[in-house]
N, C-alpha and C. Protein backbone atom coordinates (compact mmCIF):
# COMPACT_ATOMS: atom_id res chain seq x y z
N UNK A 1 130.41 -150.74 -148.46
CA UNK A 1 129.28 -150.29 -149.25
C UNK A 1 128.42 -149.36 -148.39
N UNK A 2 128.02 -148.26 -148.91
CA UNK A 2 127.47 -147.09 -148.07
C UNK A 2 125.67 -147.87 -148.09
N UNK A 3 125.26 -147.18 -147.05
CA UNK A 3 123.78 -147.55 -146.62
C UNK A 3 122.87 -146.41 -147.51
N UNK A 4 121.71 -147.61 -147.77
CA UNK A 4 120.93 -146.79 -148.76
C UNK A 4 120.64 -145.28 -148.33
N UNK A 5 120.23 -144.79 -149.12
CA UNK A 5 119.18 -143.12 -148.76
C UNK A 5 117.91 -143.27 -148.48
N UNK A 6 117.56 -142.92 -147.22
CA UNK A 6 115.99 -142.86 -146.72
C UNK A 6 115.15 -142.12 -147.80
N UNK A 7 116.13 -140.84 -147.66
CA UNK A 7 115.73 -139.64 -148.66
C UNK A 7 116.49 -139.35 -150.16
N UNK A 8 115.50 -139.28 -151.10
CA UNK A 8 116.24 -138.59 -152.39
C UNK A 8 117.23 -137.89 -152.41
N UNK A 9 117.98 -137.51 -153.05
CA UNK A 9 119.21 -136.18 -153.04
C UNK A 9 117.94 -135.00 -153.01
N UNK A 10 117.45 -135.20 -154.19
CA UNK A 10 116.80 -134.04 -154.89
C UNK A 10 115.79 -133.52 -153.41
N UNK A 11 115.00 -134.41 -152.55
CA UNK A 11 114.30 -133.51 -151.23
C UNK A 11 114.97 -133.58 -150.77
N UNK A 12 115.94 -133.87 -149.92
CA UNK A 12 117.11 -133.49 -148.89
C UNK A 12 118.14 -131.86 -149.27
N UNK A 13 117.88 -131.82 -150.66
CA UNK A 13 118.53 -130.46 -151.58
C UNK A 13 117.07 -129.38 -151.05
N UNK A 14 115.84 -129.52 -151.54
CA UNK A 14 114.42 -128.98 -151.32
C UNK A 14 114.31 -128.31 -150.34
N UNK A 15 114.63 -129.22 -149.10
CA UNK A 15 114.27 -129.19 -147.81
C UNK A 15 115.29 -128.56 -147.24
N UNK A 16 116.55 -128.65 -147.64
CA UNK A 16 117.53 -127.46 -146.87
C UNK A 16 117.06 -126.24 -147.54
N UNK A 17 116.90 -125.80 -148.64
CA UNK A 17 116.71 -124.73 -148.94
C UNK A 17 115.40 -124.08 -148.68
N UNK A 18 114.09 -124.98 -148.93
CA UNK A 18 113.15 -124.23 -147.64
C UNK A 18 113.64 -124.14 -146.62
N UNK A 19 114.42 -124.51 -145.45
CA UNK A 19 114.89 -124.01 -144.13
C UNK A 19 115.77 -122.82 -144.33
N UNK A 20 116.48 -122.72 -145.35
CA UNK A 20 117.56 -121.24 -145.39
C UNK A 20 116.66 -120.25 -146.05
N UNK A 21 115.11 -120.42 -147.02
CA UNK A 21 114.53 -119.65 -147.10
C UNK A 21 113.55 -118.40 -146.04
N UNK A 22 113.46 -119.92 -145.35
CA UNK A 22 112.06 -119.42 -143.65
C UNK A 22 113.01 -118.80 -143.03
N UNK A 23 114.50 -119.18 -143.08
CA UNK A 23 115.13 -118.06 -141.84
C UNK A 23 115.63 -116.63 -142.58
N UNK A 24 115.61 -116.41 -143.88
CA UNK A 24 115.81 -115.66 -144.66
C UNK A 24 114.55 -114.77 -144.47
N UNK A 25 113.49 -115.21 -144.69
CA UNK A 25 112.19 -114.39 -144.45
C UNK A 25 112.31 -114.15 -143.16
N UNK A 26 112.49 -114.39 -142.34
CA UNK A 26 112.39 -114.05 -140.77
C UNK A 26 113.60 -114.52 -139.83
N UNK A 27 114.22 -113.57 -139.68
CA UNK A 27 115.52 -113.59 -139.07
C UNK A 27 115.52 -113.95 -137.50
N UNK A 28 114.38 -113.92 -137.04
CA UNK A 28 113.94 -114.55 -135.82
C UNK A 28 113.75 -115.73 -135.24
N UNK A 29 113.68 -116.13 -136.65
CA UNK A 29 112.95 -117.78 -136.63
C UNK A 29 114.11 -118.54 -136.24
N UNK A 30 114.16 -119.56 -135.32
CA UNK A 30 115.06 -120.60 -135.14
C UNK A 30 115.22 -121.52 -135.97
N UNK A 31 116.41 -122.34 -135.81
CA UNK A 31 116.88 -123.34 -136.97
C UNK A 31 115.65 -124.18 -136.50
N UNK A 32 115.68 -124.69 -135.28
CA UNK A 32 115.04 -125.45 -135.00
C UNK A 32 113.38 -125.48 -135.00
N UNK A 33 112.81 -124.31 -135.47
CA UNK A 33 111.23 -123.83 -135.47
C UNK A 33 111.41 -124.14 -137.39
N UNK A 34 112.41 -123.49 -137.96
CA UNK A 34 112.24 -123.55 -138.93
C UNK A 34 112.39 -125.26 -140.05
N UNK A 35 113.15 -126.02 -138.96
CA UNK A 35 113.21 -127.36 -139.07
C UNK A 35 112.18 -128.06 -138.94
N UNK A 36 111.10 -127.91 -138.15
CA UNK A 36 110.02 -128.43 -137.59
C UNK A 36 109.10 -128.33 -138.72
N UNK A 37 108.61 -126.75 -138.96
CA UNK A 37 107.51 -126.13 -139.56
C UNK A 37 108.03 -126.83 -141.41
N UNK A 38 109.51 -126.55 -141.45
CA UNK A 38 110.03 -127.33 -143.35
C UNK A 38 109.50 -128.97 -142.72
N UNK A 39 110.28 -129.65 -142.12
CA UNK A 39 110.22 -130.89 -141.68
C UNK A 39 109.21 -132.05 -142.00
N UNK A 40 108.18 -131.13 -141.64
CA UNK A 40 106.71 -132.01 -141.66
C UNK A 40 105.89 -131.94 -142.96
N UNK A 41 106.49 -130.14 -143.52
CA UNK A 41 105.50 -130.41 -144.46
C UNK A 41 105.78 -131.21 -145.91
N UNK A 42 107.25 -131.18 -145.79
CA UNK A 42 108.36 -132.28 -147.21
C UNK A 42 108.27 -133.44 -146.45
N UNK A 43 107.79 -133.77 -145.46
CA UNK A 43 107.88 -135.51 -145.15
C UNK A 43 109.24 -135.94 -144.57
N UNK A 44 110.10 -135.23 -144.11
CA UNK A 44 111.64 -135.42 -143.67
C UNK A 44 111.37 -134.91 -142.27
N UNK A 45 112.37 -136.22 -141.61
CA UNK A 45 112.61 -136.70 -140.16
C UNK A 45 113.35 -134.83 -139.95
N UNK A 46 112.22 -133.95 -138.62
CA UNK A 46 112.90 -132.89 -138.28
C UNK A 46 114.22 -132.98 -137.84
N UNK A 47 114.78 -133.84 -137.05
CA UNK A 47 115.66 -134.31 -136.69
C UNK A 47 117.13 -134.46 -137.40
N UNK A 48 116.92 -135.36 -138.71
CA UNK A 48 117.72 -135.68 -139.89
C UNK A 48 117.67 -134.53 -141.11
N UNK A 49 116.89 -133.15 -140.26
CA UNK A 49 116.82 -132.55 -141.64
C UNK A 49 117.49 -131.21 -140.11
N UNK A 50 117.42 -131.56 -138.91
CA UNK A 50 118.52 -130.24 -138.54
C UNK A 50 119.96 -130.66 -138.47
N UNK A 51 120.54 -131.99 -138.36
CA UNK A 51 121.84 -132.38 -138.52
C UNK A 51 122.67 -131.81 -139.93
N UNK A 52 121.25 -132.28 -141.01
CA UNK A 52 121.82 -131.64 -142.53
C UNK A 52 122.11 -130.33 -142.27
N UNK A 53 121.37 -129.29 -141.99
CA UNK A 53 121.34 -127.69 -142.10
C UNK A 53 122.32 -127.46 -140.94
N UNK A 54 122.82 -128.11 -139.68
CA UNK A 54 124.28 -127.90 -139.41
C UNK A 54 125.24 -128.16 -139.50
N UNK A 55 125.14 -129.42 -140.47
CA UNK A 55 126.50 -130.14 -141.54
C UNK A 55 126.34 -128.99 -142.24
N UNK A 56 126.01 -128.23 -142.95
CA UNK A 56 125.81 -127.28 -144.39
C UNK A 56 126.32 -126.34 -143.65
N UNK A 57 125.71 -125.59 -142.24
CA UNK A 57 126.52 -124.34 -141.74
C UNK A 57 128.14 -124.21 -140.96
N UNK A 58 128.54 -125.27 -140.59
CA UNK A 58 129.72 -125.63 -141.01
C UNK A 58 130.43 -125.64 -141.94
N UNK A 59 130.16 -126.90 -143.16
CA UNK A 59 130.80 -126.32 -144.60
C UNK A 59 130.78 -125.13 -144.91
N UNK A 60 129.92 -124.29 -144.86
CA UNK A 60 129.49 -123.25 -145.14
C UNK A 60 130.74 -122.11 -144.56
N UNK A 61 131.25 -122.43 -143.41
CA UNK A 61 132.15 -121.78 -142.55
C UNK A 61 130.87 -121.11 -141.57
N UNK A 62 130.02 -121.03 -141.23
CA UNK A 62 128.96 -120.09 -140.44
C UNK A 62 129.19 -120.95 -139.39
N UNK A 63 129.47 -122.05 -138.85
CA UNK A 63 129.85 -122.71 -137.42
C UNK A 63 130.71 -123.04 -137.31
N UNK A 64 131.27 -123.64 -136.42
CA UNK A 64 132.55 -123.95 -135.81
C UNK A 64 132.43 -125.43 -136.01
N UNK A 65 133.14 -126.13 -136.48
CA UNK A 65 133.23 -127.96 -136.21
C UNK A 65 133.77 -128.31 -137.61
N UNK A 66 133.70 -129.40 -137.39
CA UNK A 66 134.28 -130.52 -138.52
C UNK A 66 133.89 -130.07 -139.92
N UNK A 67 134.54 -130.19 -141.00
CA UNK A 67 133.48 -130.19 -142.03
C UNK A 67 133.53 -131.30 -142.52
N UNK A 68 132.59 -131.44 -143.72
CA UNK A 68 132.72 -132.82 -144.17
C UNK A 68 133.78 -133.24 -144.76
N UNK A 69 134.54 -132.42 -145.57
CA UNK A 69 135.58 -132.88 -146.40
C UNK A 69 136.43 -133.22 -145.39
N UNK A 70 136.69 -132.70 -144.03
CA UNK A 70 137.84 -132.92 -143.20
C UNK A 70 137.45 -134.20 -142.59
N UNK A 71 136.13 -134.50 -142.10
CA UNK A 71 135.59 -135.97 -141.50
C UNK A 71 136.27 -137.54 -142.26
N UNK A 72 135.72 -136.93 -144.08
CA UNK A 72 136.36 -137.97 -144.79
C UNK A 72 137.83 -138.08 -144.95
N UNK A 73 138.67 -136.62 -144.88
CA UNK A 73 140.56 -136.89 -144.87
C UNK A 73 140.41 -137.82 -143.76
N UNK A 74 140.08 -137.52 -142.14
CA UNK A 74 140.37 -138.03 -140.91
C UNK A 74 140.11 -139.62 -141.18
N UNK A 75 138.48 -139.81 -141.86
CA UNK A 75 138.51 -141.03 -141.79
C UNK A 75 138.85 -142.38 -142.07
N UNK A 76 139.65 -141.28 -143.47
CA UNK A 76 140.95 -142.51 -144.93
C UNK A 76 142.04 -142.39 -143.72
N UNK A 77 142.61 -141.16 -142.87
CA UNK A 77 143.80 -141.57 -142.25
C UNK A 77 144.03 -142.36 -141.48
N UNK A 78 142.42 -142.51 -140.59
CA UNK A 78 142.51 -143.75 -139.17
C UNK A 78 142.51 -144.89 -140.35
N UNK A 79 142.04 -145.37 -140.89
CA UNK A 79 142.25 -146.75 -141.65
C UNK A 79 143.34 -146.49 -142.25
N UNK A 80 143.72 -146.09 -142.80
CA UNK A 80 145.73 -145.85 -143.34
C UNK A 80 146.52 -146.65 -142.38
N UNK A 81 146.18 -145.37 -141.07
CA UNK A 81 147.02 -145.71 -139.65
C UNK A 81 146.77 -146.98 -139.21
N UNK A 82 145.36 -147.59 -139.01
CA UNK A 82 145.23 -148.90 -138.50
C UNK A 82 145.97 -150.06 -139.75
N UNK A 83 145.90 -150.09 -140.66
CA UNK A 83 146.77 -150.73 -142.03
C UNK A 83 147.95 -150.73 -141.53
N UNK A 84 148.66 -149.34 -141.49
CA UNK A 84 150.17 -149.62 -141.20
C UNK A 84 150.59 -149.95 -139.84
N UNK A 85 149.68 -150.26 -139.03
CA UNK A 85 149.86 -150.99 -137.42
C UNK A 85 149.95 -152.00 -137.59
N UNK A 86 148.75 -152.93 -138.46
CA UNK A 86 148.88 -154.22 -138.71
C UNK A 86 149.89 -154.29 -139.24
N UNK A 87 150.35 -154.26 -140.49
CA UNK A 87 151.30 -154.54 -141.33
C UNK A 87 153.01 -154.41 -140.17
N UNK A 88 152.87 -153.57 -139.28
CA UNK A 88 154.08 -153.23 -138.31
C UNK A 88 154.30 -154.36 -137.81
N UNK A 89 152.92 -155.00 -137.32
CA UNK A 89 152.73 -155.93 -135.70
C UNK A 89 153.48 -157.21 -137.23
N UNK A 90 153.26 -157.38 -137.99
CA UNK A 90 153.26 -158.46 -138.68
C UNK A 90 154.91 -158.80 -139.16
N UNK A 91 155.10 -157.12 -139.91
CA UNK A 91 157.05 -157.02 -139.98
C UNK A 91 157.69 -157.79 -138.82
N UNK A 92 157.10 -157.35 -137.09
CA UNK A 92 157.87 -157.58 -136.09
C UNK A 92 158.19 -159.12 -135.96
N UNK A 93 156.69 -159.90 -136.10
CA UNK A 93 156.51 -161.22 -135.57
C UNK A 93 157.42 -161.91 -136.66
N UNK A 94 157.68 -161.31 -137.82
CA UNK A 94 158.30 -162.24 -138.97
C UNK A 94 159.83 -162.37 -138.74
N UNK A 95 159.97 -161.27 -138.19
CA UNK A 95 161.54 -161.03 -138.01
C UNK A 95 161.81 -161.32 -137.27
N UNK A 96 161.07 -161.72 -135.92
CA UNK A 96 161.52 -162.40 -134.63
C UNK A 96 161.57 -163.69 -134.85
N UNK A 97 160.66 -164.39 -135.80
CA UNK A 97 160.50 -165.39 -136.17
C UNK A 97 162.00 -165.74 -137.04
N UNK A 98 162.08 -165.15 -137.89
CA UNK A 98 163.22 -165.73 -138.81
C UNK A 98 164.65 -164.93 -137.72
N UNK A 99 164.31 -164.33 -136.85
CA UNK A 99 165.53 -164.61 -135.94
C UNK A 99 166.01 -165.63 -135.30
N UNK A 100 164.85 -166.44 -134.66
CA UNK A 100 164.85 -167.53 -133.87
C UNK A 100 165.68 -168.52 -135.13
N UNK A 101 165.48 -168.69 -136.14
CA UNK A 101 165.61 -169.75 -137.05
C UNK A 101 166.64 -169.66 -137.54
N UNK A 102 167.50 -168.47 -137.20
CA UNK A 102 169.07 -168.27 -137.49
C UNK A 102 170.01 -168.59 -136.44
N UNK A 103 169.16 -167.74 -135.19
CA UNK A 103 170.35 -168.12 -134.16
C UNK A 103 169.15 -168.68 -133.41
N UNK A 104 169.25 -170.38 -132.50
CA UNK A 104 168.14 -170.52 -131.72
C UNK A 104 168.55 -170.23 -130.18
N UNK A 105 169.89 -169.62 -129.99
CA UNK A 105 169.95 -169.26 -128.65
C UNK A 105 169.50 -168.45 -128.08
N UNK A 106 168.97 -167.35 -129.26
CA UNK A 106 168.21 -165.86 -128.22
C UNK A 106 166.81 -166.31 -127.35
N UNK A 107 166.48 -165.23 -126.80
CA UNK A 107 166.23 -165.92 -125.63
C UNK A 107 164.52 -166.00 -126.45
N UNK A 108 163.90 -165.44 -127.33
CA UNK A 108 162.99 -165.54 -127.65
C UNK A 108 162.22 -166.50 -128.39
């Protein structure tokens, strides 16, 4: 079960787009000046509102890294992969098991 939202959709939507507006008006302005100055005045953690606006410039393709859609493939595959480890370790022990119970001379 996912953890609640601090923040609404609808200001977390607000608040990125005042930050792509302030750097739109002024091409000078840093993510991070422009994070601060949006930040405080919508009530959102500057912090949790520059992670969003470089999750978005990623998706976006404008940075280099993960995107989200690829975070969530990666993160269904490690639990896939850890599933079919267990399920492996479990095939092995059964079959060693019902080996022993056929022949009890092996050495296991």
């Amino acid at each position: 079960m996912p953890a609640p939202r601090k923040y609404p959709q609808e200001l977390r939507e607000r608040a990125m787009r005042l930050v792509q507006e302030a750097r739109q008006e002024d091409p000078e302005l840093s993510v991070t000046a422009a994070v601060h100055r949006i930040g405080t005045r919508v009530g959102v953690n500057p912090d949790t509102l520059r992670g969003r606006v470089k999750q978005a410039d990623i998706d976006a393709g404008k940075r280099p890294g993960t995107t989200t859609d690829d975070a969530q493939r990666i993160k269904a595959l490690e639990a896939k992969n850890r599933e079919l480890k267990r399920a492996n370790e479990f095939l092995l022990a059964a079959s060693s098991f019902f080996a022993r119970e056929l022949d009890p001379r092996l050495p296991w």
